[in-house]
PDB file of N, CA and C in Angstrom:
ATOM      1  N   UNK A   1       5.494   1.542 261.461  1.00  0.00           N
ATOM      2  CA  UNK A   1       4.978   2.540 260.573  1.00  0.00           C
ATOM      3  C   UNK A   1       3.888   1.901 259.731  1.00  0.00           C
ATOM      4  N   UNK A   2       2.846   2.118 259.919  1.00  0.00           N
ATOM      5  CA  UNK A   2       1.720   1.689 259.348  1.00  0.00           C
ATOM      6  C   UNK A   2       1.110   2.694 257.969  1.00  0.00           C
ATOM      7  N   UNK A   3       1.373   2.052 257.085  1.00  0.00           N
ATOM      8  CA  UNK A   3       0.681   3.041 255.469  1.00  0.00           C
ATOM      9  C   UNK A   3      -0.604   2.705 255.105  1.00  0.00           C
ATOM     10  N   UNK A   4      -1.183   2.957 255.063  1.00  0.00           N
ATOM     11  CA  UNK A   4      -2.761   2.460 254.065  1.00  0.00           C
ATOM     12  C   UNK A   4      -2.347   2.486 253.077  1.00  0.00           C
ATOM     13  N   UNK A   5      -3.688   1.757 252.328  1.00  0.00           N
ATOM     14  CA  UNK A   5      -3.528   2.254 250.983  1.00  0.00           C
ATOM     15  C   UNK A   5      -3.801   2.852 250.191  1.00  0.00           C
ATOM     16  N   UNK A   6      -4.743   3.843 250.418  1.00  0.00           N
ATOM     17  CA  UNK A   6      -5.015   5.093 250.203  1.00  0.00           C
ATOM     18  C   UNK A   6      -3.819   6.022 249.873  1.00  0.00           C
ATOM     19  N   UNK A   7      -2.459   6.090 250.978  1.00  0.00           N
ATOM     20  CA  UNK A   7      -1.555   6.430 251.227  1.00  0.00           C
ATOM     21  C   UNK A   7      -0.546   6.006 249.832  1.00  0.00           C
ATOM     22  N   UNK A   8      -0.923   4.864 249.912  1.00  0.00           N
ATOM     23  CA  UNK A   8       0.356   4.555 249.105  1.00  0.00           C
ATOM     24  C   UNK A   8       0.110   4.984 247.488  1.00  0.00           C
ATOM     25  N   UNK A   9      -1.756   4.576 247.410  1.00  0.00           N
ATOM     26  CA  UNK A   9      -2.089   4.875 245.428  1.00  0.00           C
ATOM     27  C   UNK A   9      -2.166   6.351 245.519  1.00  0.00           C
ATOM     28  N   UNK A  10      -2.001   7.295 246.622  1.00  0.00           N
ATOM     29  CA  UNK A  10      -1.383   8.688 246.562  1.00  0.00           C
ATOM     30  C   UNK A  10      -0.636   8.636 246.032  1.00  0.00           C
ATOM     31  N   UNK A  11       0.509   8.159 246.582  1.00  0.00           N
ATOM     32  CA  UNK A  11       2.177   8.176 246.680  1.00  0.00           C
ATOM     33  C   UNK A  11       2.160   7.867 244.987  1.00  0.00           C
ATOM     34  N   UNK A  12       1.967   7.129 245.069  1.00  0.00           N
ATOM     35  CA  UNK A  12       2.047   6.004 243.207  1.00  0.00           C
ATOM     36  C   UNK A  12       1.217   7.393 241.818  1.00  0.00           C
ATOM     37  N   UNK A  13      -0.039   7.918 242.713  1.00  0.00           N
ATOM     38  CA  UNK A  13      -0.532   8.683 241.528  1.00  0.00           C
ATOM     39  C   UNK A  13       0.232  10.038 241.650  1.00  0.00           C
ATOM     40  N   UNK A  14       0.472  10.642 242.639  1.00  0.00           N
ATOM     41  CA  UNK A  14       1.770  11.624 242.658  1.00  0.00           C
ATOM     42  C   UNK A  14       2.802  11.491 242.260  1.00  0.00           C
ATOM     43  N   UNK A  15       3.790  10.324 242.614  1.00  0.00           N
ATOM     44  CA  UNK A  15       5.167   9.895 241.624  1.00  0.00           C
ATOM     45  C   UNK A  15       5.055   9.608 239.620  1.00  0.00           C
ATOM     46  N   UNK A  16       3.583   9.094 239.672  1.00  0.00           N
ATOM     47  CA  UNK A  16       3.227   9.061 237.901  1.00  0.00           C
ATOM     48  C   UNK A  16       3.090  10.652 237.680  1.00  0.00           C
ATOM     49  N   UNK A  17       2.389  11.444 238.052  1.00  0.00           N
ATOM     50  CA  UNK A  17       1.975  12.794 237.472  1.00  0.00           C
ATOM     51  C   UNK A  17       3.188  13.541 237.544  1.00  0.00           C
ATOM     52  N   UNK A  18       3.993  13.296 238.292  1.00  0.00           N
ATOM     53  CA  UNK A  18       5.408  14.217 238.322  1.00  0.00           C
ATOM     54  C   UNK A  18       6.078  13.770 237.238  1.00  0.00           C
ATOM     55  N   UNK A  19       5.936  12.439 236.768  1.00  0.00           N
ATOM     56  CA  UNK A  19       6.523  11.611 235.879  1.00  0.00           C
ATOM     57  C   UNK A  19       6.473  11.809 234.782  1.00  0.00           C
ATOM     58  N   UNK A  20       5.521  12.062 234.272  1.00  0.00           N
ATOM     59  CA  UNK A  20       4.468  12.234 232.837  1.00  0.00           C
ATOM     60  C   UNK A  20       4.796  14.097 232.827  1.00  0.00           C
ATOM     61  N   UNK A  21       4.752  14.880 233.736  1.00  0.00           N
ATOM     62  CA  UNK A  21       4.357  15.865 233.514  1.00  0.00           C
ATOM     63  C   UNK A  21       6.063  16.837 233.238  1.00  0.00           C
ATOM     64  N   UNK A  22       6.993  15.990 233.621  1.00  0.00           N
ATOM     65  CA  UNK A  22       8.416  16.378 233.384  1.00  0.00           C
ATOM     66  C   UNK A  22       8.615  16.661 231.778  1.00  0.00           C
ATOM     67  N   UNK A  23       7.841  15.698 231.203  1.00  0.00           N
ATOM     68  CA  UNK A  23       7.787  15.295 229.437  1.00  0.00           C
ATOM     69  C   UNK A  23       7.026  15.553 229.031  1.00  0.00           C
ATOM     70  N   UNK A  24       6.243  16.432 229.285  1.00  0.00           N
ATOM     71  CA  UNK A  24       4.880  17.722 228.728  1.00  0.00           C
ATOM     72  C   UNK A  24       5.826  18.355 227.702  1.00  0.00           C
ATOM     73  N   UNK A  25       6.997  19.026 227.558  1.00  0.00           N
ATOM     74  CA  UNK A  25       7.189  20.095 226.716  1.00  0.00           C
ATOM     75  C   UNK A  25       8.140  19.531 225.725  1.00  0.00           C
ATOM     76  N   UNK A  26       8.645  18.133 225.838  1.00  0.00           N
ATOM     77  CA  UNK A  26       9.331  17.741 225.373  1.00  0.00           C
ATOM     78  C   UNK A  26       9.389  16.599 224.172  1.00  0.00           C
ATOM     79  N   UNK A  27       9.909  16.473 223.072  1.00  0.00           N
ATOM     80  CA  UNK A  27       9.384  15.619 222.123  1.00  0.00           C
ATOM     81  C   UNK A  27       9.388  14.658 222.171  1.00  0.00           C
ATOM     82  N   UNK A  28       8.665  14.002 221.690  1.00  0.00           N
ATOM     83  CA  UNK A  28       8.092  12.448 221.932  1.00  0.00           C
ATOM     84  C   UNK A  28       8.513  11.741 220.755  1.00  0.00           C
ATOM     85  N   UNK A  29       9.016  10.613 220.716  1.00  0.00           N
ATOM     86  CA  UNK A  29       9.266   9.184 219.528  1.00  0.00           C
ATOM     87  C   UNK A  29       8.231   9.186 218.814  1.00  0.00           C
ATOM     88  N   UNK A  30       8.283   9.468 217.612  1.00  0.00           N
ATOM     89  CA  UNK A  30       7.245   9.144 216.410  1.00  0.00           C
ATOM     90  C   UNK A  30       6.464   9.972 216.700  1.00  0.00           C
ATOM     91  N   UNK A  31       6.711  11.429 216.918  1.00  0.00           N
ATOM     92  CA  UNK A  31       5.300  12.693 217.111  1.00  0.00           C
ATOM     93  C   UNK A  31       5.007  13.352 216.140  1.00  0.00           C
ATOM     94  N   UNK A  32       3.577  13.298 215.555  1.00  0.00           N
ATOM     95  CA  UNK A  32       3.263  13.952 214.140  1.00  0.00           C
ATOM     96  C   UNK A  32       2.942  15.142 214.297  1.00  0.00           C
ATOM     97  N   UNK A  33       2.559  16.083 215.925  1.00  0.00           N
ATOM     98  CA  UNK A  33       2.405  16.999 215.777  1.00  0.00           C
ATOM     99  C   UNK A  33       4.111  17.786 216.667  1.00  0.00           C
ATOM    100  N   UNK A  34       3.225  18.679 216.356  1.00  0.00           N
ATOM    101  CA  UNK A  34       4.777  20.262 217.187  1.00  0.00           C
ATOM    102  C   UNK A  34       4.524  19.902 218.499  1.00  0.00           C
ATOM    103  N   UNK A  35       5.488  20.569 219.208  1.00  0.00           N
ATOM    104  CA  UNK A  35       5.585  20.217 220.638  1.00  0.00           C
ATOM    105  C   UNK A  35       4.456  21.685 221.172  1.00  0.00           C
ATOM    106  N   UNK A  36       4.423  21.381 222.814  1.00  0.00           N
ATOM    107  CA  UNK A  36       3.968  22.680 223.441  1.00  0.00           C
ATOM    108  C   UNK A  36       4.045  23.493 222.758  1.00  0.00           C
ATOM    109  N   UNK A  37       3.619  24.837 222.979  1.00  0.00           N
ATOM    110  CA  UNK A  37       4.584  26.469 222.828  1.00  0.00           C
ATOM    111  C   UNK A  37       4.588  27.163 224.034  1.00  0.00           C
ATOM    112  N   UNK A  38       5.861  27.486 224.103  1.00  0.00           N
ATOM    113  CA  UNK A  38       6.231  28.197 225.392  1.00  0.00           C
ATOM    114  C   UNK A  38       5.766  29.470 225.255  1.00  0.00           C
ATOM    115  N   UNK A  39       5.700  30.469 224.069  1.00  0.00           N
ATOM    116  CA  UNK A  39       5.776  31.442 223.953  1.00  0.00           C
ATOM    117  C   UNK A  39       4.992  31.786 223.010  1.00  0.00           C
ATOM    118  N   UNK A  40       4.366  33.041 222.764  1.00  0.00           N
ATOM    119  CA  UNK A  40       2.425  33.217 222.120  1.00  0.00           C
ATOM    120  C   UNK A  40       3.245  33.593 220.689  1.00  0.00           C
ATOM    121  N   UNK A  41       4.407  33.754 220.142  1.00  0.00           N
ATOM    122  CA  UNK A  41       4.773  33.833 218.575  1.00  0.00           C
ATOM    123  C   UNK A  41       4.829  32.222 218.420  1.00  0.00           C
ATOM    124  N   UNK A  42       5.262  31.324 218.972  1.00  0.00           N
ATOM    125  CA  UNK A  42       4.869  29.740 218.549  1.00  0.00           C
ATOM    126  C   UNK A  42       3.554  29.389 218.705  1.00  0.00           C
ATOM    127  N   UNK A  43       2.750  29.835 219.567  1.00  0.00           N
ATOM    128  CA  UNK A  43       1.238  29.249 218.980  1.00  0.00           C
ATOM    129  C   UNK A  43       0.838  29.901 218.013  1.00  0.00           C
ATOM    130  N   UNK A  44       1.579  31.089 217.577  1.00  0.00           N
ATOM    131  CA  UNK A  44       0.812  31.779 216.324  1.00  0.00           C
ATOM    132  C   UNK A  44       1.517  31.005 215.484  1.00  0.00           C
ATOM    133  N   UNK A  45       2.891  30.539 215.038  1.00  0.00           N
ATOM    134  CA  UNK A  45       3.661  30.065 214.224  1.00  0.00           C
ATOM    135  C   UNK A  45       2.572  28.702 213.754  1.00  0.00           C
ATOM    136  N   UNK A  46       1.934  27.560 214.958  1.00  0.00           N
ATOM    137  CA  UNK A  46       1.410  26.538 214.703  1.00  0.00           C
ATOM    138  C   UNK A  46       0.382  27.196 214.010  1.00  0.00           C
ATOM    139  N   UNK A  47      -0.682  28.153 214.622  1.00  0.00           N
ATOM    140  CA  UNK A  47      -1.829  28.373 214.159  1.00  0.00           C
ATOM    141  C   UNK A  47      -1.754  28.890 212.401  1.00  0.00           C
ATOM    142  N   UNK A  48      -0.932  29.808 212.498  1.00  0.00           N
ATOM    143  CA  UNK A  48      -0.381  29.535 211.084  1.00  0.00           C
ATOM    144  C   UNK A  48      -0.388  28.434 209.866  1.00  0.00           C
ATOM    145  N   UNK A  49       0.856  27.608 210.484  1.00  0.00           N
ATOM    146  CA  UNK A  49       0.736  26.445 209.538  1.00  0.00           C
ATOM    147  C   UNK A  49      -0.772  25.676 209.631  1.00  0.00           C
ATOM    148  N   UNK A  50      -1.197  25.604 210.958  1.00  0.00           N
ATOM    149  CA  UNK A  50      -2.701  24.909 210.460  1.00  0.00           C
ATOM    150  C   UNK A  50      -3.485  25.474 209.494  1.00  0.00           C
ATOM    151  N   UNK A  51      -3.442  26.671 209.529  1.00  0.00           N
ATOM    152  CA  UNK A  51      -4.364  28.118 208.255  1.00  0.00           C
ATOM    153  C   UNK A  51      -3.952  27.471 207.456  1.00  0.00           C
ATOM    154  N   UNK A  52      -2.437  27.702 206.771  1.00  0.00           N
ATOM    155  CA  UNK A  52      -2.055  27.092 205.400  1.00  0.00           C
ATOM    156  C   UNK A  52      -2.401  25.735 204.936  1.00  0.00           C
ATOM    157  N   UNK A  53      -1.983  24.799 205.966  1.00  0.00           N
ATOM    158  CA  UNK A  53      -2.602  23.438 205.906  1.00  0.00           C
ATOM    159  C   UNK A  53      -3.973  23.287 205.573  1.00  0.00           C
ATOM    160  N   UNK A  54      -4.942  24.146 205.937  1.00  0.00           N
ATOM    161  CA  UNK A  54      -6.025  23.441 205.724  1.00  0.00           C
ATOM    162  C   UNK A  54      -6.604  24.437 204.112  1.00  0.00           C
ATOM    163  N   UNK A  55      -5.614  25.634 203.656  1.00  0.00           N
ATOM    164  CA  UNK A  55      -5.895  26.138 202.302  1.00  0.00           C
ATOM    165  C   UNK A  55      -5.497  24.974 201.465  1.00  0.00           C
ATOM    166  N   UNK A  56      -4.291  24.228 201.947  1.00  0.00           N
ATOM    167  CA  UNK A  56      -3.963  23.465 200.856  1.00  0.00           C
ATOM    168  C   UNK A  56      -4.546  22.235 200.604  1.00  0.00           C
ATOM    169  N   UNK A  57      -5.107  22.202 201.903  1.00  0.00           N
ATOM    170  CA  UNK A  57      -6.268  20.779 201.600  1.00  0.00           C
ATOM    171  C   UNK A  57      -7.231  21.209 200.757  1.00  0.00           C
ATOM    172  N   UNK A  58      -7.678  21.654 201.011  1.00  0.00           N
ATOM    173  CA  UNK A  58      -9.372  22.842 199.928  1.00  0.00           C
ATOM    174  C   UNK A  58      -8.460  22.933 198.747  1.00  0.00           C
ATOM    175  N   UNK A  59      -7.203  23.543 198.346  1.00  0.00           N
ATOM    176  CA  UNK A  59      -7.002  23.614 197.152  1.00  0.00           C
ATOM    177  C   UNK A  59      -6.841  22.337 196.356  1.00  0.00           C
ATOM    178  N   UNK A  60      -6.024  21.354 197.502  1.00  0.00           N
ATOM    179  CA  UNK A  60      -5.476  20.058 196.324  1.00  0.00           C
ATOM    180  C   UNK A  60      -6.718  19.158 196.274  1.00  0.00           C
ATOM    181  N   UNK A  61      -7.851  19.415 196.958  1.00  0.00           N
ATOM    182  CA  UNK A  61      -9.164  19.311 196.815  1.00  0.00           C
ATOM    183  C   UNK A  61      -9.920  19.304 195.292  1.00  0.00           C
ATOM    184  N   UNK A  62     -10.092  20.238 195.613  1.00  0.00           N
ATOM    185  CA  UNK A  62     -10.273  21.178 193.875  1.00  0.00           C
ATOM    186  C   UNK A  62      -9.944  20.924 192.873  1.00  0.00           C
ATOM    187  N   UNK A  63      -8.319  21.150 192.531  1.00  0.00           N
ATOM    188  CA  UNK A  63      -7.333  20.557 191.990  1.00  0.00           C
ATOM    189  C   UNK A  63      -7.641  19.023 191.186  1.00  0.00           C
ATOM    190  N   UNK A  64      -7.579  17.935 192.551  1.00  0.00           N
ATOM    191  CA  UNK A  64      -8.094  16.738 192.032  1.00  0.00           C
ATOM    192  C   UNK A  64      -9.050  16.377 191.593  1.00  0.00           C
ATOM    193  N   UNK A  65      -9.956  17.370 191.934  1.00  0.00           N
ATOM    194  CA  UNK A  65     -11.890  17.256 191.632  1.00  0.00           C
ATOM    195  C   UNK A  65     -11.823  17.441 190.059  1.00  0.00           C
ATOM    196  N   UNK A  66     -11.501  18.749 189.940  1.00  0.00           N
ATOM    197  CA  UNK A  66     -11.255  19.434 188.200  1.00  0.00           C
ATOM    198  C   UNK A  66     -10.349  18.539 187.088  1.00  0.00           C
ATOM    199  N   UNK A  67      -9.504  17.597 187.806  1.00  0.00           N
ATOM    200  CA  UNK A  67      -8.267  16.677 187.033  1.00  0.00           C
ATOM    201  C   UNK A  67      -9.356  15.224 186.606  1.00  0.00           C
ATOM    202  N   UNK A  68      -9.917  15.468 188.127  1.00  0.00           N
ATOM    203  CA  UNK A  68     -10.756  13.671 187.607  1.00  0.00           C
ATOM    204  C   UNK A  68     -11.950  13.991 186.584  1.00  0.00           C
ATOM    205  N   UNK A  69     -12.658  14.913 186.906  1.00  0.00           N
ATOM    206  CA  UNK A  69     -13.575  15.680 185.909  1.00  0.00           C
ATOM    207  C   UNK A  69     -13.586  16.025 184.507  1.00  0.00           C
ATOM    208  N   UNK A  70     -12.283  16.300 184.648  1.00  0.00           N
ATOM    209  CA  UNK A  70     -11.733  16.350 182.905  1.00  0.00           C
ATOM    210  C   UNK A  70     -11.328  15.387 182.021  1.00  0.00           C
ATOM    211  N   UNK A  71     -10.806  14.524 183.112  1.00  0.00           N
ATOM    212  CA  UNK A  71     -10.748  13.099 182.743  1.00  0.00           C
ATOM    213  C   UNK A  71     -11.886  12.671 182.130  1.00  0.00           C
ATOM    214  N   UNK A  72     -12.963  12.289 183.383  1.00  0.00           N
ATOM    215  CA  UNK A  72     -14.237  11.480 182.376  1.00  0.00           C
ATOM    216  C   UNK A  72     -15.139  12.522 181.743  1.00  0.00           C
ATOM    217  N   UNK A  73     -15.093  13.786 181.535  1.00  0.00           N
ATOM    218  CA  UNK A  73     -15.552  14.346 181.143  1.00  0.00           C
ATOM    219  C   UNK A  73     -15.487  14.315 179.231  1.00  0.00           C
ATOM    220  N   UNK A  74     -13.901  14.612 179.077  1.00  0.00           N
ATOM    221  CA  UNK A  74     -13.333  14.473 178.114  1.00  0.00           C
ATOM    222  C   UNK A  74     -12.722  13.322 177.208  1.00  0.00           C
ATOM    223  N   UNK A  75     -13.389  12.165 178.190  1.00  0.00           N
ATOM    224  CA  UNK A  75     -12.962  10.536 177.466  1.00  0.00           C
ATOM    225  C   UNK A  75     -13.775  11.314 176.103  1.00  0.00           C
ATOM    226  N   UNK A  76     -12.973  10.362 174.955  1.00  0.00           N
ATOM    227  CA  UNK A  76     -12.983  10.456 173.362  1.00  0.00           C
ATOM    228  C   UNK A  76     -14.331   9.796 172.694  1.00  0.00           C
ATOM    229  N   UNK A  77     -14.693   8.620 174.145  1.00  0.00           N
ATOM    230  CA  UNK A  77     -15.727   7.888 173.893  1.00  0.00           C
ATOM    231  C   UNK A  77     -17.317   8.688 174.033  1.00  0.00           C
ATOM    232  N   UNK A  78     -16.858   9.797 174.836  1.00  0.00           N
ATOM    233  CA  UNK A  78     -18.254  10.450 175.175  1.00  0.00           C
ATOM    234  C   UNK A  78     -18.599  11.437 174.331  1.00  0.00           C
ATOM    235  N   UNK A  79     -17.480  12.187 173.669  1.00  0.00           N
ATOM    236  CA  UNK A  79     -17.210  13.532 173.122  1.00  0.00           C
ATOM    237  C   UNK A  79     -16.084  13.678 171.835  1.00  0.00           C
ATOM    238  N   UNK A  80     -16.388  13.404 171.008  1.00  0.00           N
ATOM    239  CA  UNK A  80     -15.041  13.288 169.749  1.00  0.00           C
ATOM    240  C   UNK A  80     -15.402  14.772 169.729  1.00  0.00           C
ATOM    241  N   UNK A  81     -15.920  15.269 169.289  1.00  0.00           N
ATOM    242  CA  UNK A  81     -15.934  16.823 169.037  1.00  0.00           C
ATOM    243  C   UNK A  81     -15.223  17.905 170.529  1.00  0.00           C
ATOM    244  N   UNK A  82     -14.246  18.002 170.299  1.00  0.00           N
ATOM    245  CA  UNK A  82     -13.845  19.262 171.235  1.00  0.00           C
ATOM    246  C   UNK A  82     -14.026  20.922 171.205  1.00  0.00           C
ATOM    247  N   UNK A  83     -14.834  21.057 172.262  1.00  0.00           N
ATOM    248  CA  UNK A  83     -15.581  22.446 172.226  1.00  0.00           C
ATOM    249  C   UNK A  83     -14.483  23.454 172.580  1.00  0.00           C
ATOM    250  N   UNK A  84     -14.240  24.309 171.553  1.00  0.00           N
ATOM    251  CA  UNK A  84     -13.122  25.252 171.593  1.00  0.00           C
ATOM    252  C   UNK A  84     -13.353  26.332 172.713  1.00  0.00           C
ATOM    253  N   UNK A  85     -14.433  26.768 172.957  1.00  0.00           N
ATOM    254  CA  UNK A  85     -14.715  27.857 174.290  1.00  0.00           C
ATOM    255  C   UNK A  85     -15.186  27.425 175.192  1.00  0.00           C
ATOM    256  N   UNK A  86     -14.750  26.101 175.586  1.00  0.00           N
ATOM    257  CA  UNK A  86     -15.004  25.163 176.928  1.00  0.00           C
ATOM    258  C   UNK A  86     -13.545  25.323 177.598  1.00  0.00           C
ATOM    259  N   UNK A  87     -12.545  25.217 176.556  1.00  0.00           N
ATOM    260  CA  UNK A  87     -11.201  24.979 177.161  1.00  0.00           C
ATOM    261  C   UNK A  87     -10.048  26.420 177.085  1.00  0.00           C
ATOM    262  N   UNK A  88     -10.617  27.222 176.104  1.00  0.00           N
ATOM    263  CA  UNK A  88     -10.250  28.745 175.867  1.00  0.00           C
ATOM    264  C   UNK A  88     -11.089  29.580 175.749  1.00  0.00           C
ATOM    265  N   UNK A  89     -10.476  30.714 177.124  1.00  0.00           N
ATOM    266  CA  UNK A  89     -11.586  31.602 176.659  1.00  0.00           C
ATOM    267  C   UNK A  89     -11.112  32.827 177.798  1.00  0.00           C
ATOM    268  N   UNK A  90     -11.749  33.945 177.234  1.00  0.00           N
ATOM    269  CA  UNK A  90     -10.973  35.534 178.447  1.00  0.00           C
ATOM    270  C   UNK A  90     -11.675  34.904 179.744  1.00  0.00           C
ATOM    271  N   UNK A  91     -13.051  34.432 180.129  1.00  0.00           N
ATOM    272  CA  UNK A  91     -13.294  33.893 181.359  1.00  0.00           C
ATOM    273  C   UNK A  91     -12.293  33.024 182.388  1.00  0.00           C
ATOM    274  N   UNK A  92     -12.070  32.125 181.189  1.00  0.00           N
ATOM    275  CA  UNK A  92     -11.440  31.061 182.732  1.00  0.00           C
ATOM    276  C   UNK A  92     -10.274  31.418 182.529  1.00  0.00           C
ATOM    277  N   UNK A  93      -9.143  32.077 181.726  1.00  0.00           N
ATOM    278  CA  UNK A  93      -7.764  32.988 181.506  1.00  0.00           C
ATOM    279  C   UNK A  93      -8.126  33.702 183.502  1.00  0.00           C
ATOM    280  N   UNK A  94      -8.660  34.373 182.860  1.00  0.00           N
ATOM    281  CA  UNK A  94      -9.216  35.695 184.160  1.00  0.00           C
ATOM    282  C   UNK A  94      -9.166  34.494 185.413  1.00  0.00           C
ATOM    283  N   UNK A  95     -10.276  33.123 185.312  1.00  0.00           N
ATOM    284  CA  UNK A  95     -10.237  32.817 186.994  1.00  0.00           C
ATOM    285  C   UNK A  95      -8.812  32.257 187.633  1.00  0.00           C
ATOM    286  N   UNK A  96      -8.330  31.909 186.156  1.00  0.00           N
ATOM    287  CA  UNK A  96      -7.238  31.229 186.785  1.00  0.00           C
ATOM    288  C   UNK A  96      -6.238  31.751 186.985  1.00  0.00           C
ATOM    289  N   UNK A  97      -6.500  33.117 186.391  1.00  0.00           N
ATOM    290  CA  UNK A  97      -5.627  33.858 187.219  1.00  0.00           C
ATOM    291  C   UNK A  97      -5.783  34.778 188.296  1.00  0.00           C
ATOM    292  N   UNK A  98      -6.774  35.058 188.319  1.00  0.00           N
ATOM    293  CA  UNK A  98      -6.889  35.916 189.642  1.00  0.00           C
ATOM    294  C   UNK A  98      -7.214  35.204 191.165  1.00  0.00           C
ATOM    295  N   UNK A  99      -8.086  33.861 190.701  1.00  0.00           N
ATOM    296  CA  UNK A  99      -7.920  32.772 192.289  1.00  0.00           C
ATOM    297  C   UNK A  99      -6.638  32.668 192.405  1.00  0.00           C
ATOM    298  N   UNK A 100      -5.501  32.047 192.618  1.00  0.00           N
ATOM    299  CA  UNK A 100      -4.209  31.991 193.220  1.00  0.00           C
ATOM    300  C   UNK A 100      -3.978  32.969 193.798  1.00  0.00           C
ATOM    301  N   UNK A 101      -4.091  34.131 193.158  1.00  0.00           N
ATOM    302  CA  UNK A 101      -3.721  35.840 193.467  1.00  0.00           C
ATOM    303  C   UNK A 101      -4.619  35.694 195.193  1.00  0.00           C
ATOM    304  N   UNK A 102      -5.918  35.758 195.127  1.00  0.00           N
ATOM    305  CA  UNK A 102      -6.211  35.569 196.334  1.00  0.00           C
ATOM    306  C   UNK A 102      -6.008  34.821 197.071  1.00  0.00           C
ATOM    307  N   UNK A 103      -5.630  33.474 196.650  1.00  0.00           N
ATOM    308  CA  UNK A 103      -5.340  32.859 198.067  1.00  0.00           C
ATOM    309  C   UNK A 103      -3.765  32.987 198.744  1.00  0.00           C
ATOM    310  N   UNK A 104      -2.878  34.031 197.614  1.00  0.00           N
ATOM    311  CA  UNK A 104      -2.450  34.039 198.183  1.00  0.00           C
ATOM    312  C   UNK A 104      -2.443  35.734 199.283  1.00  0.00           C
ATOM    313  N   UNK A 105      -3.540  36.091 199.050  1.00  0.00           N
ATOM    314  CA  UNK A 105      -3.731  36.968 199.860  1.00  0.00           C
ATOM    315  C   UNK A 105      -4.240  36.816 200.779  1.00  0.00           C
ATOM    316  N   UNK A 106      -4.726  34.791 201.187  1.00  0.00           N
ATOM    317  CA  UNK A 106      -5.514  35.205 202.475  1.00  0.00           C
ATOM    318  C   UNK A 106      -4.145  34.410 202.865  1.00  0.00           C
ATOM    319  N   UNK A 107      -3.167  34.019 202.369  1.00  0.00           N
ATOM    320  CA  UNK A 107      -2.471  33.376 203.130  1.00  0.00           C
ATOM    321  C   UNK A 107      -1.111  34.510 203.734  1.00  0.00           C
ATOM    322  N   UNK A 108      -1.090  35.579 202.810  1.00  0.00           N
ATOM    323  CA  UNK A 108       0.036  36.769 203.400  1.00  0.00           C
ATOM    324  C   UNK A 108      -0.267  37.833 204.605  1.00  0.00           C
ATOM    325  N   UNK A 109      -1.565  38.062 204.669  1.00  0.00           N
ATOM    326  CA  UNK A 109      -2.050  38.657 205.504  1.00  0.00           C
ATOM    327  C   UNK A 109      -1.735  38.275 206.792  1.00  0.00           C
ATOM    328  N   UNK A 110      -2.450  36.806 207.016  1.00  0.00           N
ATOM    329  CA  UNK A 110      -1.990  36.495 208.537  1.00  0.00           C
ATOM    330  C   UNK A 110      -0.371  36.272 209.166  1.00  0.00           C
ATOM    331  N   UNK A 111       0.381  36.067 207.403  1.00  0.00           N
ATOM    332  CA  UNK A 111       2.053  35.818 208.042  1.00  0.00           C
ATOM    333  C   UNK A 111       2.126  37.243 208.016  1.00  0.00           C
ATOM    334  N   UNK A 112       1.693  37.929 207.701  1.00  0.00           N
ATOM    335  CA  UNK A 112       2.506  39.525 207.576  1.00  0.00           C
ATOM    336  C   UNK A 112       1.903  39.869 208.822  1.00  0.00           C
ATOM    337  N   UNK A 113       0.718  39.615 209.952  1.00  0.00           N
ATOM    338  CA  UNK A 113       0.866  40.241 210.625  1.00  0.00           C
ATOM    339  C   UNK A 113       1.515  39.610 212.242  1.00  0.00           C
ATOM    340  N   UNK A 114       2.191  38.416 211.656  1.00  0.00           N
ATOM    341  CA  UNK A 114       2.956  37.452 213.136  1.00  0.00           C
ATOM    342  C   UNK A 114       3.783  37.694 212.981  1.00  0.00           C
ATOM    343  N   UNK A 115       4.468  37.769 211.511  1.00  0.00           N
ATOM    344  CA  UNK A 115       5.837  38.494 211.382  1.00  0.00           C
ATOM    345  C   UNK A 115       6.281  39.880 211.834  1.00  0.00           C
ATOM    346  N   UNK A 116       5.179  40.602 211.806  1.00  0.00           N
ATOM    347  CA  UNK A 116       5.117  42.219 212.689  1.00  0.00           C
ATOM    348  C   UNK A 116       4.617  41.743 214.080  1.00  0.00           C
ATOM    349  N   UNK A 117       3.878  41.158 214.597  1.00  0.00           N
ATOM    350  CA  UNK A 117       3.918  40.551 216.070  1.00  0.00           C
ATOM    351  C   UNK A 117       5.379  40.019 216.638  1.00  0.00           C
ATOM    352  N   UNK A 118       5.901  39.527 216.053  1.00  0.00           N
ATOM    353  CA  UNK A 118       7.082  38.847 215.954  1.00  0.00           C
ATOM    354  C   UNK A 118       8.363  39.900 216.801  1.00  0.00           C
ATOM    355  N   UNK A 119       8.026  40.692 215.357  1.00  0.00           N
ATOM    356  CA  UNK A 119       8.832  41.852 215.927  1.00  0.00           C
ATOM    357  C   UNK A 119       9.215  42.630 216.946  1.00  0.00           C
ATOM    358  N   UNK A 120       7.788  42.648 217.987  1.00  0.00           N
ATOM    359  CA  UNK A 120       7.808  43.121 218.999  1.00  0.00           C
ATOM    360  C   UNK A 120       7.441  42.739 220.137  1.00  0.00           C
ATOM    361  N   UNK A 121       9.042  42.451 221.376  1.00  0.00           N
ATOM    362  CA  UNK A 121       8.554  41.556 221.935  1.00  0.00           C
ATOM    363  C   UNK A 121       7.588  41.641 223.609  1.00  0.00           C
ATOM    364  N   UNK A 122       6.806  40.841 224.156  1.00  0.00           N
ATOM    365  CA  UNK A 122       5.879  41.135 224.814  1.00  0.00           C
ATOM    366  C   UNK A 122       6.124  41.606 226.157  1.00  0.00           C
TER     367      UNK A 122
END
């Protein structure tokens, strides 16, 4: 029985791809992301959390930008006088409250409508 070897790095790249491809759906040691999705409510579930994930990057963004800002903004060394309608006032009352309000409206929208996808199944 004579094999080439052509024959055989077949044999070898067919026995690896069957190999590897058994453990496609299945979790892996030290995996930072989600597995496959079998089913189109889990890629919405991931696509989801990526939406939120990347609001909360932009927000804790922000967040830290405005914290470090106030910091050297407001060192004692630059500014002894504190400006009373810099830090109170109906303006920034109003932004700071009505931004959250929206984000969390862009973030209910898309769960409210996977959660009604959800519901009904395909």
């Amino acid at each position: 029985m004579n094999i080439s070897l052509t024959q055989i790095t077949q044999q070898i790249i067919m026995t690896l791809s069957t190999f590897y491809s058994i453990f496609n759906d299945a979790a892996q040691p030290w995996q930072l992301g989600f597995q496959d999705s079998a089913a189109p409510a889990y890629t919405g579930l991931v696509s989801l959390h990526n939406t939120i994930g990347f609001y909360l990057i932009i927000i804790s963004l922000a967040v830290f930008w405005v914290f470090f800002s106030i910091i050297k903004t407001y060192d004692s060394s630059y500014h002894p006088i504190a400006h009373k309608y810099l830090t109170h006032g109906t303006v920034l009352e109003l932004i700071w409250t009505i931004t959250p309000a929206f984000i969390l409206m862009f973030v209910a929208f898309p769960s409210f409508r996977l959660l009604y996808l959800m519901d009904y199944p395909i």
